[in-house]
N, C-alpha and C. Protein backbone atom coordinates (compact mmCIF):
# COMPACT_ATOMS: atom_id res chain seq x y z
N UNK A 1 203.03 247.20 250.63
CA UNK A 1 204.04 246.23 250.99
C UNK A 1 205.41 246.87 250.80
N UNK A 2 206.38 246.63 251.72
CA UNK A 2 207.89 247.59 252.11
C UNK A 2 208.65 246.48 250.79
N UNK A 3 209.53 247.15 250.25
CA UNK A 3 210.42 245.69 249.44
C UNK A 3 211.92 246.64 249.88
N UNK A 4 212.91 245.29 249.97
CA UNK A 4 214.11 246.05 250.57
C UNK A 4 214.45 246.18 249.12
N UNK A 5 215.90 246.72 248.93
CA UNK A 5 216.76 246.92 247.93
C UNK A 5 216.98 245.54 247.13
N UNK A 6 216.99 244.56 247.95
CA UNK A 6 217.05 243.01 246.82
C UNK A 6 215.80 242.84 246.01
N UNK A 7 214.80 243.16 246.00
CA UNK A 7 213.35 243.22 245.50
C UNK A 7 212.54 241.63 246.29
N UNK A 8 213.39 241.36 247.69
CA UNK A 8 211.97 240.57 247.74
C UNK A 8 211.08 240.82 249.28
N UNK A 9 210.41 240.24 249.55
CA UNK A 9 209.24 240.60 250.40
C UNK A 9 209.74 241.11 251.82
N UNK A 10 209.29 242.10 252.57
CA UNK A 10 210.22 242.02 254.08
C UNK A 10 210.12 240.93 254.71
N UNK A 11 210.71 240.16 255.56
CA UNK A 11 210.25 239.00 255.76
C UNK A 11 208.52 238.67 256.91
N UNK A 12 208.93 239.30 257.58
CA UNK A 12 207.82 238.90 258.68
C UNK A 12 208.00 240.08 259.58
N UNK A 13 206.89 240.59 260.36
CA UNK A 13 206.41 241.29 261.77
C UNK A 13 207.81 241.05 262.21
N UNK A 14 208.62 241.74 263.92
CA UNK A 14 209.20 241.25 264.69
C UNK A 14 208.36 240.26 265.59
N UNK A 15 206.61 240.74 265.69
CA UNK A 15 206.10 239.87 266.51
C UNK A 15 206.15 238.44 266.06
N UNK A 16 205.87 237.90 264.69
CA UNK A 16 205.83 237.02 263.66
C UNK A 16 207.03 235.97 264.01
N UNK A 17 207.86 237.04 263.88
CA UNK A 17 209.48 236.43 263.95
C UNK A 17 209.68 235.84 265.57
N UNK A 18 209.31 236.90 266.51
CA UNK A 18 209.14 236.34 267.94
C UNK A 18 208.32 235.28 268.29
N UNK A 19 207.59 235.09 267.79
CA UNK A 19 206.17 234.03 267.79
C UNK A 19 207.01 232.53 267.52
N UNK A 20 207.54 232.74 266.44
CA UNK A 20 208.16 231.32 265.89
C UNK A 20 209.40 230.86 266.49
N UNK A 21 210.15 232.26 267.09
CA UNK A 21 211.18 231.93 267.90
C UNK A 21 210.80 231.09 268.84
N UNK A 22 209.62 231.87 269.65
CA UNK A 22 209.03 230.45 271.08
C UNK A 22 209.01 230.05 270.18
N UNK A 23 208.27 229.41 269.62
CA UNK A 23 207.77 227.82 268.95
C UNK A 23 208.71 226.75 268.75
N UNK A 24 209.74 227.44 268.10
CA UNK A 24 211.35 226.44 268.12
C UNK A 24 211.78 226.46 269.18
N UNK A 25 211.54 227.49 270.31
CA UNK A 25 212.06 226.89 271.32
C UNK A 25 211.86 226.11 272.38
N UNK A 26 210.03 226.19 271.91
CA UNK A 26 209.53 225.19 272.38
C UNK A 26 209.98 223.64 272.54
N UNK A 27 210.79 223.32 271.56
CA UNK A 27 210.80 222.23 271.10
C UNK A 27 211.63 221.34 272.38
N UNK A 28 212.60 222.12 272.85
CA UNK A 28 213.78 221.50 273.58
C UNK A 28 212.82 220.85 275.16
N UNK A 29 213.62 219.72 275.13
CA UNK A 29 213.14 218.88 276.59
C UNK A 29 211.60 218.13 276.16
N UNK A 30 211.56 217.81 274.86
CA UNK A 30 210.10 217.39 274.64
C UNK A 30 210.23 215.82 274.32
N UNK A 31 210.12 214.86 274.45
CA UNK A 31 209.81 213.80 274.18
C UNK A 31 208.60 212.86 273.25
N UNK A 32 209.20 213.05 272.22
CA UNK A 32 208.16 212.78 271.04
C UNK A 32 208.81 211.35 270.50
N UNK A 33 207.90 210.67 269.35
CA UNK A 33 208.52 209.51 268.66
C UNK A 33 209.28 209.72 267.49
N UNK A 34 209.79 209.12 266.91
CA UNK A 34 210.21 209.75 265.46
C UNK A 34 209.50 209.79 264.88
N UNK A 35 208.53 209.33 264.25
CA UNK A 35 207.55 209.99 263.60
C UNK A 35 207.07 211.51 264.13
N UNK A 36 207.14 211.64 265.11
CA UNK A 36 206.93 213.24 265.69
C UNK A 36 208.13 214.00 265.67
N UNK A 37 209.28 213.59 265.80
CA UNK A 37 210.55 214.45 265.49
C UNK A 37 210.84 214.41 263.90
N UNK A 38 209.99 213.82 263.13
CA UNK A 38 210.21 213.61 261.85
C UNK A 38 209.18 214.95 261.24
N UNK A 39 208.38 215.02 261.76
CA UNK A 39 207.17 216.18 261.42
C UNK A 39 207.70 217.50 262.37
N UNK A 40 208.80 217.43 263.22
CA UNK A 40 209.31 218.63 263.90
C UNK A 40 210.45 219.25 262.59
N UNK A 41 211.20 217.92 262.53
CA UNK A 41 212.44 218.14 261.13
C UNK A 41 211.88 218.98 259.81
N UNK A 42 210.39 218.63 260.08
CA UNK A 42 210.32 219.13 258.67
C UNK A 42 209.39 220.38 258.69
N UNK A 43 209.06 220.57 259.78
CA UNK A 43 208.72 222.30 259.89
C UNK A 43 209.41 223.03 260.28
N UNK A 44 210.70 222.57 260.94
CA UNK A 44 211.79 223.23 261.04
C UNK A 44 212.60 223.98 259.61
N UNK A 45 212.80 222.79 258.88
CA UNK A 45 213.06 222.85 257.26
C UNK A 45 212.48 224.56 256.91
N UNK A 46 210.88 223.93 256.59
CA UNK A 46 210.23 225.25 256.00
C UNK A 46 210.72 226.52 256.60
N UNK A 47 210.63 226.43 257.84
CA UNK A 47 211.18 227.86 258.64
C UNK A 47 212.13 228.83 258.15
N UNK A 48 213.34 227.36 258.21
CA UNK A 48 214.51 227.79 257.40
C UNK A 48 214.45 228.50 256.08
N UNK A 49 213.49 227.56 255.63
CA UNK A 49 213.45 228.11 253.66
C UNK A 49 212.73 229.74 253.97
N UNK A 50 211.80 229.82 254.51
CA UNK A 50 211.19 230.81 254.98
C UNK A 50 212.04 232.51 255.37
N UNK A 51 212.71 231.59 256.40
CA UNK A 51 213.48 232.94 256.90
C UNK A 51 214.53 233.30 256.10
N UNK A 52 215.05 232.34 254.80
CA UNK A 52 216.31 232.66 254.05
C UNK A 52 215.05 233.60 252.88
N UNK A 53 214.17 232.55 252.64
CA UNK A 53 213.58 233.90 251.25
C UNK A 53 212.79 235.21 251.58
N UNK A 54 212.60 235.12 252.74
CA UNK A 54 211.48 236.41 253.75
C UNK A 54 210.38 236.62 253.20
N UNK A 55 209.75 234.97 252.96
CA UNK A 55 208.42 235.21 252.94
C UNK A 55 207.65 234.90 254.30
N UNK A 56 206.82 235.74 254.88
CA UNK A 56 206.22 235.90 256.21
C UNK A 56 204.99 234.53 256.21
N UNK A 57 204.66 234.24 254.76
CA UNK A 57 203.50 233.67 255.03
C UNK A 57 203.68 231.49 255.02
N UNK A 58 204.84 231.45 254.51
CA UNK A 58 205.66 230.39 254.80
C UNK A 58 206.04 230.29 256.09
N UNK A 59 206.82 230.97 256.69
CA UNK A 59 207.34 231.62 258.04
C UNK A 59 205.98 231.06 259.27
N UNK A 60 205.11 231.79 258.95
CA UNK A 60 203.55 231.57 259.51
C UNK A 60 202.75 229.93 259.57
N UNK A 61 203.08 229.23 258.58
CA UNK A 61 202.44 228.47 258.21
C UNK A 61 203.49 227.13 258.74
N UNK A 62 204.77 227.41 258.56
CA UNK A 62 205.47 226.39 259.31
C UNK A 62 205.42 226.60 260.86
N UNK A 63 205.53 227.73 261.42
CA UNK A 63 205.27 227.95 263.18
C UNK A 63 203.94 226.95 263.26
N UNK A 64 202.75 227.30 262.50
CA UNK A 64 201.95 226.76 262.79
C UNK A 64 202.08 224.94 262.92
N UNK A 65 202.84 224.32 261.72
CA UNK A 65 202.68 223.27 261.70
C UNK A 65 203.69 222.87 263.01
N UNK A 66 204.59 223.68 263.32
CA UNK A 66 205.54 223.20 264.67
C UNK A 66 204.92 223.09 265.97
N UNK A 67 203.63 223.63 265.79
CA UNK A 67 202.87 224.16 267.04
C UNK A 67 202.01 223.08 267.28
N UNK A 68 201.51 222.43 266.27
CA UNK A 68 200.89 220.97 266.07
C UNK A 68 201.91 219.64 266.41
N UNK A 69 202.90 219.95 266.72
CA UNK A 69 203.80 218.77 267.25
C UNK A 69 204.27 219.04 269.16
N UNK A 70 203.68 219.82 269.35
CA UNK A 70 203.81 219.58 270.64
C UNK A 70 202.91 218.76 271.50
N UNK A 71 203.38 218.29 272.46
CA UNK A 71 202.80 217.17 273.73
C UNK A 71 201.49 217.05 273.53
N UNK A 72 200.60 218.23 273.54
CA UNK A 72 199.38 218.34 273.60
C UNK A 72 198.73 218.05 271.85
N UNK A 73 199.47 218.12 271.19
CA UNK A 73 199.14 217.39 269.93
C UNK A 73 199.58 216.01 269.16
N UNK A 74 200.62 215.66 269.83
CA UNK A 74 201.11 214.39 269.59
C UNK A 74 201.96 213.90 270.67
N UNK A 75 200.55 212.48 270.94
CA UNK A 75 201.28 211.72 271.72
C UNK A 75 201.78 210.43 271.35
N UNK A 76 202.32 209.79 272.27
CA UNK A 76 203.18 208.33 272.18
C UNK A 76 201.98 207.45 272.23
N UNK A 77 201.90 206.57 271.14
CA UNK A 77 201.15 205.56 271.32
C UNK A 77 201.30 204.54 272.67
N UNK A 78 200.13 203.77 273.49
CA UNK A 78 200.63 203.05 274.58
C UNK A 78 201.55 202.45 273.95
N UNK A 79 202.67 201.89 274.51
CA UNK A 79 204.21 200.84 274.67
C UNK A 79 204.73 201.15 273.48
N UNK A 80 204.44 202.15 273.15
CA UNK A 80 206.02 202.87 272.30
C UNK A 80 206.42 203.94 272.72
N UNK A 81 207.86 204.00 273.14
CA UNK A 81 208.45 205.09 273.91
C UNK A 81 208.97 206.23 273.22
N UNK A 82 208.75 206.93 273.57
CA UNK A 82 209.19 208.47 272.95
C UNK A 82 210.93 208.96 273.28
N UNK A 83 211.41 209.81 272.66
CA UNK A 83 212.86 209.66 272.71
C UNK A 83 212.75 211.44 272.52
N UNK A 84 214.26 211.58 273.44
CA UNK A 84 214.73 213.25 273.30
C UNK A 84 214.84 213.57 271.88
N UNK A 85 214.82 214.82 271.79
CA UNK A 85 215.14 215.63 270.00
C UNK A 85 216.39 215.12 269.62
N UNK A 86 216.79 214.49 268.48
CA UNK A 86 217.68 214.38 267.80
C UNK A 86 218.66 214.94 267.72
N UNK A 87 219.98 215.11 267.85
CA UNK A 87 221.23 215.93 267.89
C UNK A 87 221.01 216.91 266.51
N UNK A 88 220.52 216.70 265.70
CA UNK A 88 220.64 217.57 264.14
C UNK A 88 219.33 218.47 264.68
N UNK A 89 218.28 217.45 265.17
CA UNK A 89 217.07 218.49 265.11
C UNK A 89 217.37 219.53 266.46
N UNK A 90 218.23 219.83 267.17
CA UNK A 90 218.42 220.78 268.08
C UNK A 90 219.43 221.56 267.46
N UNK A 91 220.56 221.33 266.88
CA UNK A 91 221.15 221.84 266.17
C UNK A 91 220.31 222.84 265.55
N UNK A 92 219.35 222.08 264.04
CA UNK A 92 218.76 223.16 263.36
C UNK A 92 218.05 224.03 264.39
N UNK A 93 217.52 223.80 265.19
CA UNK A 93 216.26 224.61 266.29
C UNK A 93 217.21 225.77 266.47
N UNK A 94 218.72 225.68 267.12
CA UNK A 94 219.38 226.73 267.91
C UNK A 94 219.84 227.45 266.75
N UNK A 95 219.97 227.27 265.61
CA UNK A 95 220.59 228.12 264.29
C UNK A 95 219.22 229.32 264.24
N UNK A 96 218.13 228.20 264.06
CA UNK A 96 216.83 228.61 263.49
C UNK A 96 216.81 230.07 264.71
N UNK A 97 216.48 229.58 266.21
CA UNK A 97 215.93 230.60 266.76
C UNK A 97 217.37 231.96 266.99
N UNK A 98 218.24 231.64 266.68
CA UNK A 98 219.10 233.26 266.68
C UNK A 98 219.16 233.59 265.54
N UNK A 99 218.69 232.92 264.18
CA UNK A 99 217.98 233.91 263.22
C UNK A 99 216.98 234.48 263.20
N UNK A 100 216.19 233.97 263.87
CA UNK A 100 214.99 234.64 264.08
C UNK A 100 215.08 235.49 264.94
N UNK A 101 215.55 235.73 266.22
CA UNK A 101 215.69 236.94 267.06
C UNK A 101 216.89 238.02 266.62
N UNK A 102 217.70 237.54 265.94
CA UNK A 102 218.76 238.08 265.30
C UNK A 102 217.89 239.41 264.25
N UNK A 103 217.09 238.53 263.74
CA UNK A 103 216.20 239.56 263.11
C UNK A 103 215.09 240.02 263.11
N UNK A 104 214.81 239.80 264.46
CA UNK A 104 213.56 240.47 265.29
C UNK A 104 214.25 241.92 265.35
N UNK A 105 215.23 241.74 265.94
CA UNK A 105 215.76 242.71 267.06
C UNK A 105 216.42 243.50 266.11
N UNK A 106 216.61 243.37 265.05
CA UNK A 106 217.48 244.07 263.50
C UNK A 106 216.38 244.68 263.10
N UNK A 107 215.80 243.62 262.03
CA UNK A 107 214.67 244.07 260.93
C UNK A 107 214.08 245.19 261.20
N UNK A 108 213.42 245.54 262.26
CA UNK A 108 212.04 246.48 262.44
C UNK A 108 213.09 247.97 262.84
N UNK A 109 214.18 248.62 263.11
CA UNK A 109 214.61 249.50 263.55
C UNK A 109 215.03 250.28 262.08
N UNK A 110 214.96 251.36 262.31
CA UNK A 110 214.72 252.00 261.47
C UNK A 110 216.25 253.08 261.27
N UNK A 111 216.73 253.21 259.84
CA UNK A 111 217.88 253.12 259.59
C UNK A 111 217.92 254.77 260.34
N UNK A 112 219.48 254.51 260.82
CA UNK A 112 219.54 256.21 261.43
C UNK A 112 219.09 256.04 262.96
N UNK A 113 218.31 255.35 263.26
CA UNK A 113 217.70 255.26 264.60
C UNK A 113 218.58 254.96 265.25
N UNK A 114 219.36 255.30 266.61
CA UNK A 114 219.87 254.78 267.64
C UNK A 114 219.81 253.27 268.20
N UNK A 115 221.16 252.86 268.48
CA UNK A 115 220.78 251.26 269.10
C UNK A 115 220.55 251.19 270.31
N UNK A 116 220.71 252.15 271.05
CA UNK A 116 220.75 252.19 272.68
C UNK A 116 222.19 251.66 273.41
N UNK A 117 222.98 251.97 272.08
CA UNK A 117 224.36 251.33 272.49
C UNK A 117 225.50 252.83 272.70
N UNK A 118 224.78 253.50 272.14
CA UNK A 118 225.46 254.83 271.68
C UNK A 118 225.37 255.44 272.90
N UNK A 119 226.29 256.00 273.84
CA UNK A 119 226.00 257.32 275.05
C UNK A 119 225.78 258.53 274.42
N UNK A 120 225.46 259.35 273.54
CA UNK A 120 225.33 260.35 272.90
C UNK A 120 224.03 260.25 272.51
């Protein structure tokens, strides 16, 4: 196991990190109830806690539970109507997924390595 200079875990794969990125971004244009944007809020949460302490297996385990709130896993009961994502819960989603690609596209390159930004 890699440990950076802070002593704690690397966080996750870039694939890991890419994986959960779809998943949050899944979220947008979905029509769920609150009780289903209430179980989106709160695997969103973990994500967060996840990607701030870089544990991969938190990280993993909340994608998963986000992945269980889509269309095909929760629907609208007949004659209760489902409503767009919440202004906060898109908020957190768009923070969430450019940390996560933020450090897809960071994390895994290797120090000294070229960015492809350099002409030399």
């Amino acid at each position: 196991m890699e440990l950076p200079e802070q002593g704690a875990v690397r966080a996750s794969s870039a694939e890991d990190r890419g994986e959960a990125a779809e998943a949050v971004a899944g979220i947008t244009g979905l029509v769920l109830t609150a009780t289903g944007w209430e179980r989106v809020r709160r695997a969103l949460v973990r994500m967060e806690s996840a990607v701030g302490s870089g544990n991969a297996d938190v990280l993993n385990a909340a994608t998963g539970q986000l992945e269980l709130a889509t269309p095909a896993r929760i629907r609208t009961p007949l004659g209760e109507e489902g409503e767009p994502a919440p202004h906060d819960v898109l908020e957190r989603a768009n923070r969430l997924v450019h940390a996560l690609r933020s450090e897809a596209g960071d994390g895994d390159r290797v120090e000294g390595e070229p960015t492809g930004d350099d002409p030399h």
